[in-house]
N, C-alpha and C. Protein backbone atom coordinates (compact mmCIF):
# COMPACT_ATOMS: atom_id res chain seq x y z
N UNK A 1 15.36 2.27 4.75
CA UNK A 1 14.36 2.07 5.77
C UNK A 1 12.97 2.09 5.11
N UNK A 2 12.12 1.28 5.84
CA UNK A 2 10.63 1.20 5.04
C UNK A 2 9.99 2.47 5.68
N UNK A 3 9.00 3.18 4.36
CA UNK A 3 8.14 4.08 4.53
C UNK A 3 7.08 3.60 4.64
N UNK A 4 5.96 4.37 5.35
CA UNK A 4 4.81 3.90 5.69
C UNK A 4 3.80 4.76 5.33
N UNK A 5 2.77 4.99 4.73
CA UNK A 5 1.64 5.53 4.51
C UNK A 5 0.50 5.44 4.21
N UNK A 6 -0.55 5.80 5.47
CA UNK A 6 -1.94 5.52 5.23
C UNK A 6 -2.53 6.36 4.47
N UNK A 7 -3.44 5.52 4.00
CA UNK A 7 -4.64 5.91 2.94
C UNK A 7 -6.26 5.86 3.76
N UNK A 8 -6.60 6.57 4.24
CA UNK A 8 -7.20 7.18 5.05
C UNK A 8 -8.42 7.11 4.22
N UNK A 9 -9.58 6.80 4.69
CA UNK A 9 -11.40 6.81 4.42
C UNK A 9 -11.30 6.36 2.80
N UNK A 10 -10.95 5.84 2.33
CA UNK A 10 -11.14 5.20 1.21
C UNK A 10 -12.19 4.50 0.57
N UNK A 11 -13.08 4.25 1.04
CA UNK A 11 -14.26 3.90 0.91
C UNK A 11 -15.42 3.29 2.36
N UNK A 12 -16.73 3.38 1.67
CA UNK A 12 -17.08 3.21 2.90
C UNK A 12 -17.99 1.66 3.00
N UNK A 13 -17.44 0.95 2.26
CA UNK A 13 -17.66 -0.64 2.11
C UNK A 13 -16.92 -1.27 1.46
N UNK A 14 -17.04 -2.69 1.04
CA UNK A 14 -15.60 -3.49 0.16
C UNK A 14 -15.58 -3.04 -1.38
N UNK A 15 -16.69 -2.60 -1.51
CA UNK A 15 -16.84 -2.37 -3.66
C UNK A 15 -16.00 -1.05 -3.26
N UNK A 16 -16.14 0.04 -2.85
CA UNK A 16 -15.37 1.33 -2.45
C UNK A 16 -14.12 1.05 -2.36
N UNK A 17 -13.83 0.38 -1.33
CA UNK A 17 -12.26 -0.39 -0.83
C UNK A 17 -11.63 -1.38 -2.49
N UNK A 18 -12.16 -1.91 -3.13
CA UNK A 18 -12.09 -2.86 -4.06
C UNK A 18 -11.59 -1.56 -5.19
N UNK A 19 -12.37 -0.62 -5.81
CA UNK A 19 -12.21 0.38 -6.48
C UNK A 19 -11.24 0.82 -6.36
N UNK A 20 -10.92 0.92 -5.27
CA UNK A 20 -9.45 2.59 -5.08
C UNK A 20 -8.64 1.73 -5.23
N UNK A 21 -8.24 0.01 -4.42
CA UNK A 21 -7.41 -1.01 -4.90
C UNK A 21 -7.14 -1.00 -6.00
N UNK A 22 -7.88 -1.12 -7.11
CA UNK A 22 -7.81 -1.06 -8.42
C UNK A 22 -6.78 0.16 -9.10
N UNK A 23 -7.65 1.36 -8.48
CA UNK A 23 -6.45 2.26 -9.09
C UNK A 23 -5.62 2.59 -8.48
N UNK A 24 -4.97 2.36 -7.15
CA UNK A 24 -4.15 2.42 -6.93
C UNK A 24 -2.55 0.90 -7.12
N UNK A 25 -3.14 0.02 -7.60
CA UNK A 25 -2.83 -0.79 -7.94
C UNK A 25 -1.91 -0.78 -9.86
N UNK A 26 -3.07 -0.32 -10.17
CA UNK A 26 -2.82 0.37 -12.28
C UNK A 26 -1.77 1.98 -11.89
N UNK A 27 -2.04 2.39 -10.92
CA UNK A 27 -1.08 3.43 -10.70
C UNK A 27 0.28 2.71 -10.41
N UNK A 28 0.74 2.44 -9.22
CA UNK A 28 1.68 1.41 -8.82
C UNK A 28 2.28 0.43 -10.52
N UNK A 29 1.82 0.08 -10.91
CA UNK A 29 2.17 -0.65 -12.21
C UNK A 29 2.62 0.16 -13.48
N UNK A 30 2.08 1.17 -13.63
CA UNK A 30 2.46 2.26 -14.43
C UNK A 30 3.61 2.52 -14.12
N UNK A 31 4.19 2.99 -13.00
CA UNK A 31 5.28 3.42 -12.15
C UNK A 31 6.18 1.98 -12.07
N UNK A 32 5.93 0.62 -12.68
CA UNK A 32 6.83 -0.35 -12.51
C UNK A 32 6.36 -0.57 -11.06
N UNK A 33 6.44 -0.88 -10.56
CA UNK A 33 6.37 -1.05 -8.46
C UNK A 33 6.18 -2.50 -9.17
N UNK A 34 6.70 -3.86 -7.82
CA UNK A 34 6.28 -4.92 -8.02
C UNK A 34 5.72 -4.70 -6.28
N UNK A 35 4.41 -5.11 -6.30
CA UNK A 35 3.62 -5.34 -5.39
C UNK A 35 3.41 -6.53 -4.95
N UNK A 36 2.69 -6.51 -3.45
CA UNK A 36 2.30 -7.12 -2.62
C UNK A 36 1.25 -7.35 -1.78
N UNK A 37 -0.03 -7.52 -2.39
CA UNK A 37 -0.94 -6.60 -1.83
C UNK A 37 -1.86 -7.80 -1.00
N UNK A 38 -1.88 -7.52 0.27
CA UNK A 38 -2.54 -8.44 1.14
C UNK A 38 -4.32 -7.97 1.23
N UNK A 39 -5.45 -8.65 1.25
CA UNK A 39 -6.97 -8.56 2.03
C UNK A 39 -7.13 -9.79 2.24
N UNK A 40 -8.20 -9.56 2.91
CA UNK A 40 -8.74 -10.77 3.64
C UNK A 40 -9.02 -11.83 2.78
N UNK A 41 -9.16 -12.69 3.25
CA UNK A 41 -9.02 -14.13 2.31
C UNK A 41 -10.29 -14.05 1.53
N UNK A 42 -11.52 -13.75 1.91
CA UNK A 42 -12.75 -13.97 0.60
C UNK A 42 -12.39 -12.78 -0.15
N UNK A 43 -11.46 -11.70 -0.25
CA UNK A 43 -11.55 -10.42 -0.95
C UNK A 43 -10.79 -10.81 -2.15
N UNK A 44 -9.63 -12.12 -1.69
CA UNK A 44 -8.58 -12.56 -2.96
C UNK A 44 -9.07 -12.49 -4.01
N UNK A 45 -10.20 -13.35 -4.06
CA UNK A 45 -11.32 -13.45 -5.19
C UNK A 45 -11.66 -12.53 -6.18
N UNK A 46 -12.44 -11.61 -5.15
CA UNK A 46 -13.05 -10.40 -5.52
C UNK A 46 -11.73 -9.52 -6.53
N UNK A 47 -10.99 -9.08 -5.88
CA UNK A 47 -10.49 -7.94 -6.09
C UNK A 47 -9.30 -8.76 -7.74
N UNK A 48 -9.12 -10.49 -7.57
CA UNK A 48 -8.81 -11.14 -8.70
C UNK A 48 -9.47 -10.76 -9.90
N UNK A 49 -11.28 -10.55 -9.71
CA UNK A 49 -11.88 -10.34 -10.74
C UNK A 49 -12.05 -9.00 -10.89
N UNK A 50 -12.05 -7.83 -9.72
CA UNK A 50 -12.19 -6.78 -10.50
C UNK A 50 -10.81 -6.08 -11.31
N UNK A 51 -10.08 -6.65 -10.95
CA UNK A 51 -8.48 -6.37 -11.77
C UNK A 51 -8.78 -7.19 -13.43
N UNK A 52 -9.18 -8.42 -13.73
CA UNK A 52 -9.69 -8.41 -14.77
C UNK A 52 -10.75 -7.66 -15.18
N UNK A 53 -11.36 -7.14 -14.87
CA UNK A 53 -12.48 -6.37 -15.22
C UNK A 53 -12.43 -5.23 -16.13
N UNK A 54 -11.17 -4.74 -15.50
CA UNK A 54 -10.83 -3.22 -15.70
C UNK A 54 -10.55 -2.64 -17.50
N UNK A 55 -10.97 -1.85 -17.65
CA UNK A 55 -11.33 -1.85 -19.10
C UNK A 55 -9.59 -1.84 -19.83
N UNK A 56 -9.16 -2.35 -21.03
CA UNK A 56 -8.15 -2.84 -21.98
C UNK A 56 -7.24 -1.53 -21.59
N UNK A 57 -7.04 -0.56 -21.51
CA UNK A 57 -6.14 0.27 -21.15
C UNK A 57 -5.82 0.37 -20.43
N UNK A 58 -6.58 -0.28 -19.06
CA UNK A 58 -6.14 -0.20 -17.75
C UNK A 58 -5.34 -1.16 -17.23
N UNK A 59 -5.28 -2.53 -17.78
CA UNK A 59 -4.97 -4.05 -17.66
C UNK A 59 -4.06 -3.54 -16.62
N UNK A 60 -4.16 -4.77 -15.83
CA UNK A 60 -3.14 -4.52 -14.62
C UNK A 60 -2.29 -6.27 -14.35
N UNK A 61 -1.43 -6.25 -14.71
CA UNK A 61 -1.20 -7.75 -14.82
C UNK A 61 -1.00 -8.26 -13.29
N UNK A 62 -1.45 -9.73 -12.53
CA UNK A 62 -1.53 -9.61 -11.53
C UNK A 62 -1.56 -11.13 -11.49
N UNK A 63 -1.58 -12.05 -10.34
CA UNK A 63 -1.77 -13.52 -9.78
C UNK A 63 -2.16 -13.27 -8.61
N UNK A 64 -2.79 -14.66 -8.10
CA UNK A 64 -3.02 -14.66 -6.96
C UNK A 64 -1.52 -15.67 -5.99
N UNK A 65 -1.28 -15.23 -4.79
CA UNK A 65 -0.15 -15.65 -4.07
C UNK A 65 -0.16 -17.31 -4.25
N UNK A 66 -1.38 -17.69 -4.40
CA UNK A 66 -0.89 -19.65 -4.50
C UNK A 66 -0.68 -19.88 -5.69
N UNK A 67 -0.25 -18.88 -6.88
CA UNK A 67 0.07 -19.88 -7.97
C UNK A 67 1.32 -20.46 -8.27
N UNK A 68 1.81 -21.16 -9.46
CA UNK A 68 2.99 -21.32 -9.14
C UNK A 68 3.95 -20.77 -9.21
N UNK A 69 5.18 -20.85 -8.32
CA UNK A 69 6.48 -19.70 -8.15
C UNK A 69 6.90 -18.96 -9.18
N UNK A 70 6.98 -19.54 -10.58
CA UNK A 70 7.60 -18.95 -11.92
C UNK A 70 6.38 -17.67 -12.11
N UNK A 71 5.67 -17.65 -12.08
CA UNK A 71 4.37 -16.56 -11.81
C UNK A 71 4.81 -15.61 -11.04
N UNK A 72 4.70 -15.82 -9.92
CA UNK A 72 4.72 -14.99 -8.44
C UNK A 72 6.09 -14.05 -9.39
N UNK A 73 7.02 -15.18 -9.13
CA UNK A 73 8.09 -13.89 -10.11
C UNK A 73 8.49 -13.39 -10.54
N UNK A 74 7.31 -13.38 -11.83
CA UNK A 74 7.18 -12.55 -12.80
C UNK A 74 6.57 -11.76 -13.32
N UNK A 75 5.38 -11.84 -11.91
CA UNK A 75 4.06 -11.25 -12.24
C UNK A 75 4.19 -9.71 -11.14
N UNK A 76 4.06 -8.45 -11.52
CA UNK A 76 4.81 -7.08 -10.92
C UNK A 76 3.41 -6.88 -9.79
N UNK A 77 2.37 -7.59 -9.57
CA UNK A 77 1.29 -7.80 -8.59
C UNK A 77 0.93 -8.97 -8.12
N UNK A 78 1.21 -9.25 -6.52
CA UNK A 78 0.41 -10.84 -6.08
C UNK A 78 -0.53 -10.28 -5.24
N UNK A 79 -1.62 -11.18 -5.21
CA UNK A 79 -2.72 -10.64 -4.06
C UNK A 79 -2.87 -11.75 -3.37
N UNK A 80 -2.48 -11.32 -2.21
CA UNK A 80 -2.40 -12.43 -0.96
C UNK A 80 -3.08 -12.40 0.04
N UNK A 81 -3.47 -13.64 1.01
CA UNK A 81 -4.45 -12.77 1.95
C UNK A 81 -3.40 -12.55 3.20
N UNK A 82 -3.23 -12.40 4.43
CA UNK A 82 -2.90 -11.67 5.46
C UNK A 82 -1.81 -12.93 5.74
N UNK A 83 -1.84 -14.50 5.75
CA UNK A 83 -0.99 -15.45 5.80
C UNK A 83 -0.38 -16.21 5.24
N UNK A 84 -0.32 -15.32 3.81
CA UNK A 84 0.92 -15.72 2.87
C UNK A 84 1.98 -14.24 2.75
N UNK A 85 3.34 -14.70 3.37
CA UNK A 85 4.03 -13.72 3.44
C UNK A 85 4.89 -13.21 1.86
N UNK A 86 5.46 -12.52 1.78
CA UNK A 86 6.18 -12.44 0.01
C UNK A 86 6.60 -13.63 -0.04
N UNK A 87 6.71 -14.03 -1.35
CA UNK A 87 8.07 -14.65 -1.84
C UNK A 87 9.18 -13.30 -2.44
N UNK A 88 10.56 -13.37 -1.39
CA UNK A 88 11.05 -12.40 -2.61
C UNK A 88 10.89 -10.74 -2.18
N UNK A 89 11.57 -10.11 -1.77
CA UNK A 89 11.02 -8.77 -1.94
C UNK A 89 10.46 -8.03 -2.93
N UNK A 90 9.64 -7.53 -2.39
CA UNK A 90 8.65 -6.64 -3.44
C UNK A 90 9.11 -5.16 -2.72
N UNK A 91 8.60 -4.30 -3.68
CA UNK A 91 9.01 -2.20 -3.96
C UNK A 91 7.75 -1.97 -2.83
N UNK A 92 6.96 -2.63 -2.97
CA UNK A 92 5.66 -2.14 -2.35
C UNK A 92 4.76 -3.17 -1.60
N UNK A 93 4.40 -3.11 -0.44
CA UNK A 93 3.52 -3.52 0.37
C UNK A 93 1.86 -2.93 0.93
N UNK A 94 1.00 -3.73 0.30
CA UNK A 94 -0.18 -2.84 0.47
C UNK A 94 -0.93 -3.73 1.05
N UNK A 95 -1.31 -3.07 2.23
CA UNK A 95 -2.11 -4.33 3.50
C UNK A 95 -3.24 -3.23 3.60
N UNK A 96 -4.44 -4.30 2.97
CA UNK A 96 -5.57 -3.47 2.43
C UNK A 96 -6.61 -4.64 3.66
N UNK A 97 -6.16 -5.03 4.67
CA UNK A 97 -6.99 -5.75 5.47
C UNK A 97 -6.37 -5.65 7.30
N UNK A 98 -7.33 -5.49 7.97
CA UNK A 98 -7.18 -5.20 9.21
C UNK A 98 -5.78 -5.19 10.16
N UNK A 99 -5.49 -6.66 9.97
CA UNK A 99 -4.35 -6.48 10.85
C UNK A 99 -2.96 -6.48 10.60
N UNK A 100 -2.48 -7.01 11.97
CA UNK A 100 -1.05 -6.17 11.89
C UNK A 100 -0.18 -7.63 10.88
N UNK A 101 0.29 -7.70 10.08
CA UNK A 101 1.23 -8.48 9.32
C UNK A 101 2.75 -8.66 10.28
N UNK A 102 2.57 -10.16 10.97
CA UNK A 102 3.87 -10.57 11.62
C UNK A 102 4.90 -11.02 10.66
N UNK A 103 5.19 -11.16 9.89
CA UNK A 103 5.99 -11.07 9.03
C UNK A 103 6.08 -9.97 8.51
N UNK A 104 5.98 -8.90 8.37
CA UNK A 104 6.12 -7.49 7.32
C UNK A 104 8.10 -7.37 7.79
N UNK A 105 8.43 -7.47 9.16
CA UNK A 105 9.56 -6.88 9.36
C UNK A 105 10.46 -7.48 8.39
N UNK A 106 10.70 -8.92 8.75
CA UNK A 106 11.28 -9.92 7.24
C UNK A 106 10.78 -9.70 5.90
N UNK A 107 9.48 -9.38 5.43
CA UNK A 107 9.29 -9.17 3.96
C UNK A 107 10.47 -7.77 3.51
N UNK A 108 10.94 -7.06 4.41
CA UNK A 108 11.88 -5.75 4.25
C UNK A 108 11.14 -5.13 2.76
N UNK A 109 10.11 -4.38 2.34
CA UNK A 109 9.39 -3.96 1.60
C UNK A 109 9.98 -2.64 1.60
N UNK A 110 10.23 -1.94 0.26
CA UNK A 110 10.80 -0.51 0.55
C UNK A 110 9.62 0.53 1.10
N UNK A 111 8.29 0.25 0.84
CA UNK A 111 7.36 0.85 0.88
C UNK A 111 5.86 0.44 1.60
N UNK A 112 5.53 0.46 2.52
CA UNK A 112 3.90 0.14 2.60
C UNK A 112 2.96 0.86 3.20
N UNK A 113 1.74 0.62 2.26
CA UNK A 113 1.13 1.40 2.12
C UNK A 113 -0.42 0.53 2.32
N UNK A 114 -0.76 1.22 3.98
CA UNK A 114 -1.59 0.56 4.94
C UNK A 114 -3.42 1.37 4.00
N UNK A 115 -4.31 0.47 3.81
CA UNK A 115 -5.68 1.52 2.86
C UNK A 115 -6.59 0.81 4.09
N UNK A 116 -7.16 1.86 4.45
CA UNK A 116 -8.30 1.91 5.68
C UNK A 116 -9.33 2.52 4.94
N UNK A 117 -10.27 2.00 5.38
CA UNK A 117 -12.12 2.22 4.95
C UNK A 117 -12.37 3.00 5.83
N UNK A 118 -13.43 3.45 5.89
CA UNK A 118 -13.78 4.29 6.60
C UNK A 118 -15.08 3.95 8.35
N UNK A 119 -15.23 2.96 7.80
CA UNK A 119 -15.62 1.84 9.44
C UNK A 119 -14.66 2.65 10.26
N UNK A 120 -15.95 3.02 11.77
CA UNK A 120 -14.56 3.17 12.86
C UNK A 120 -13.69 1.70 13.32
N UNK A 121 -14.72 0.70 13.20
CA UNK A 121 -13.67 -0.26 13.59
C UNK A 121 -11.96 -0.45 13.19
N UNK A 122 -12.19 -0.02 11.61
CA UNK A 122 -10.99 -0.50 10.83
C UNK A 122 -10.33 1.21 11.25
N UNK A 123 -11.01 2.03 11.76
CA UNK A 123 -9.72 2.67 12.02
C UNK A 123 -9.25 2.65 13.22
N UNK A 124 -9.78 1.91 13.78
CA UNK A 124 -9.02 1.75 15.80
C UNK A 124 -8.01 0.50 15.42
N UNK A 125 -8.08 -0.33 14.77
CA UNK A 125 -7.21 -0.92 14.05
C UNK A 125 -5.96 -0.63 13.67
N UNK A 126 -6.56 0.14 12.40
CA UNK A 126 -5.16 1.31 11.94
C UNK A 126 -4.50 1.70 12.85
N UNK A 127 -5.14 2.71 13.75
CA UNK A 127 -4.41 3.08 15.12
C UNK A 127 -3.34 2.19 15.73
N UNK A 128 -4.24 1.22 15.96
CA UNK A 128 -2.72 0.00 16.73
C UNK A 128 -1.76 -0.25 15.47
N UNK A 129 -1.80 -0.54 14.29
CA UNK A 129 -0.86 -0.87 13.39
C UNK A 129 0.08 0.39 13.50
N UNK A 130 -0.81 1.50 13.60
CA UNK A 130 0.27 2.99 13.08
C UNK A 130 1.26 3.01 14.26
N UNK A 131 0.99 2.45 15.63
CA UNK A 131 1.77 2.61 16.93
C UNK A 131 2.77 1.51 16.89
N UNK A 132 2.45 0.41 15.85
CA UNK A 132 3.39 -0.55 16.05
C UNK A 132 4.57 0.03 14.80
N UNK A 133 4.10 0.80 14.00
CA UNK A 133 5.51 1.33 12.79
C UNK A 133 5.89 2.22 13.76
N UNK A 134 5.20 3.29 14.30
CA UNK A 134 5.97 4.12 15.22
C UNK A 134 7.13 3.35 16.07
N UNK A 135 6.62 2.05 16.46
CA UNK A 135 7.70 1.16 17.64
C UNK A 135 9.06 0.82 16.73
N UNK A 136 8.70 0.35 15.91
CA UNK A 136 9.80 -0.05 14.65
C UNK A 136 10.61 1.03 14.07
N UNK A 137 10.20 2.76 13.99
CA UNK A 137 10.98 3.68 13.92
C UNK A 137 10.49 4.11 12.26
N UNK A 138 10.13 3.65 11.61
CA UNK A 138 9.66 3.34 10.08
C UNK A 138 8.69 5.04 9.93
N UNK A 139 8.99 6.07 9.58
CA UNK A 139 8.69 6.87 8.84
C UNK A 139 7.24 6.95 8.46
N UNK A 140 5.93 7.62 9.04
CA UNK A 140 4.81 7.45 8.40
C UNK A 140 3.89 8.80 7.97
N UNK A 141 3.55 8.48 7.57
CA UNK A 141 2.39 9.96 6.52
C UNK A 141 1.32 9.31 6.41
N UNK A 142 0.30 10.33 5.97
CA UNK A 142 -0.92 9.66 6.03
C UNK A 142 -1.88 10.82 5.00
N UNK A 143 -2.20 10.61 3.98
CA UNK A 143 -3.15 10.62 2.71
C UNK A 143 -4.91 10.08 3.77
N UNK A 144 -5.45 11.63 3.69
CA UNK A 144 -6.82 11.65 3.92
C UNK A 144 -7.61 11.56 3.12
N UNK A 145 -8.18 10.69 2.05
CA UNK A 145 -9.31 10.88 1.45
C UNK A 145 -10.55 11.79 1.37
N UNK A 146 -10.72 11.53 2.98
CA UNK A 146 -12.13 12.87 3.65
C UNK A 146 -11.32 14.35 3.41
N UNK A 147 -10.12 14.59 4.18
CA UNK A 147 -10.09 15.74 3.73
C UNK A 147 -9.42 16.13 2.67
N UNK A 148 -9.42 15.41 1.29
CA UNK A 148 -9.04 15.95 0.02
C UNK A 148 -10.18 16.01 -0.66
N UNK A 149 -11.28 15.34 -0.25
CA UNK A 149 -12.83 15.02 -0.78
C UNK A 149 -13.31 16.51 -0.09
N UNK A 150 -12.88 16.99 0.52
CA UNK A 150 -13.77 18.17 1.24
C UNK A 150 -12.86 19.74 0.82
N UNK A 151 -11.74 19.62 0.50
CA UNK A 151 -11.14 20.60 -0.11
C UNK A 151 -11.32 20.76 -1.52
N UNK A 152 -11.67 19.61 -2.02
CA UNK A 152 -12.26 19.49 -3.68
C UNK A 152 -13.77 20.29 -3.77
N UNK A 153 -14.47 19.97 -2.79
CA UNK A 153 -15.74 20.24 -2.43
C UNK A 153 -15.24 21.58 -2.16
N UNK A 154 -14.74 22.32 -1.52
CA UNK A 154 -14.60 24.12 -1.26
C UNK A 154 -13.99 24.69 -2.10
N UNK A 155 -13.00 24.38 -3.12
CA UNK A 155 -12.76 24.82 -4.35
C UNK A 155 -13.85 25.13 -5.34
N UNK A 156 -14.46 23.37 -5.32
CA UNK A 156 -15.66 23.71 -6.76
C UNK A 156 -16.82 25.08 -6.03
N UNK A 157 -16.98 24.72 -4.87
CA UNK A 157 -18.26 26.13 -4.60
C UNK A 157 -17.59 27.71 -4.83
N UNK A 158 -16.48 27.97 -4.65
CA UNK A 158 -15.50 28.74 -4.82
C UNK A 158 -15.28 29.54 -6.23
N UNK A 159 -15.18 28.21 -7.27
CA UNK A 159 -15.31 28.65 -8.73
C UNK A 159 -16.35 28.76 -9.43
């Protein structure tokens, strides 16, 4: 059965959102995961170049979803925007853009992993996505950024 887990206040604009993508992306790859990672269609771009960016130890090997098929299936990251569904199952599903993915039930992903900014918009959003895995029965948790950022913060005054 697919697990579900949000990533909660992650940044509080797209370079923020773009960043944690990044490492959570070089994390995921370390660990082998072949990913799937959906944003909005001008972010393809973006988040194409900050994955090259990333300094020689970090390399994260990756394509974008329109290249050609021999790629897609060999490459352990595609970045797609919201209406290109997998080719292929992937370990991991990461829908790093607003809405709800009508295809996710057919992609059968062992894992996805929903990253919300910290906009209230994008989290009344979240909300409806999190009620539609609840409908589907799919297992969810949820990773707070704010409150691991604020328990980090009462430790260091602490020591």
């Amino acid at each position: 059965m697919t697990s579900v887990a949000f990533h909660l206040h992650v940044g509080a604009d797209e370079r923020a959102v773009r960043g944690y993508l990044c490492r959570l992306l070089a994390k995921a790859y370390a660990a082998r995961a072949r990913v799937w990672v959906v944003v909005e269609p001008p972010a393809v771009a973006a988040l194409d170049e900050a994955l090259w960016t990333l300094p020689a130890d970090d390399f994260v090997p990756h394509v974008r979803a329109d290249q050609p098929e021999m790629l897609l299936r060999r490459s352990p990251i595609v970045i797609a925007a919201p209406q290109q569904p997998p080719q292929g199952v992937r370990d991991v599903l990461v829908n790093a853009q607003p809405q709800w993915l009508a295809w996710i039930e057919a992609a059968a992903p062992a894992r996805v992993i929903e990253v919300v900014g910290s906009d209230e918009q994008l989290k009344a959003q979240a909300r409806l996505r999190w009620r539609r895995y609840q409908q589907l029965g799919w297992p969810l948790q949820v990773h707070d950024r704010a409150a691991r950022s604020a328990a980090m913060s009462e430790l260091a005054q602490e020591g």
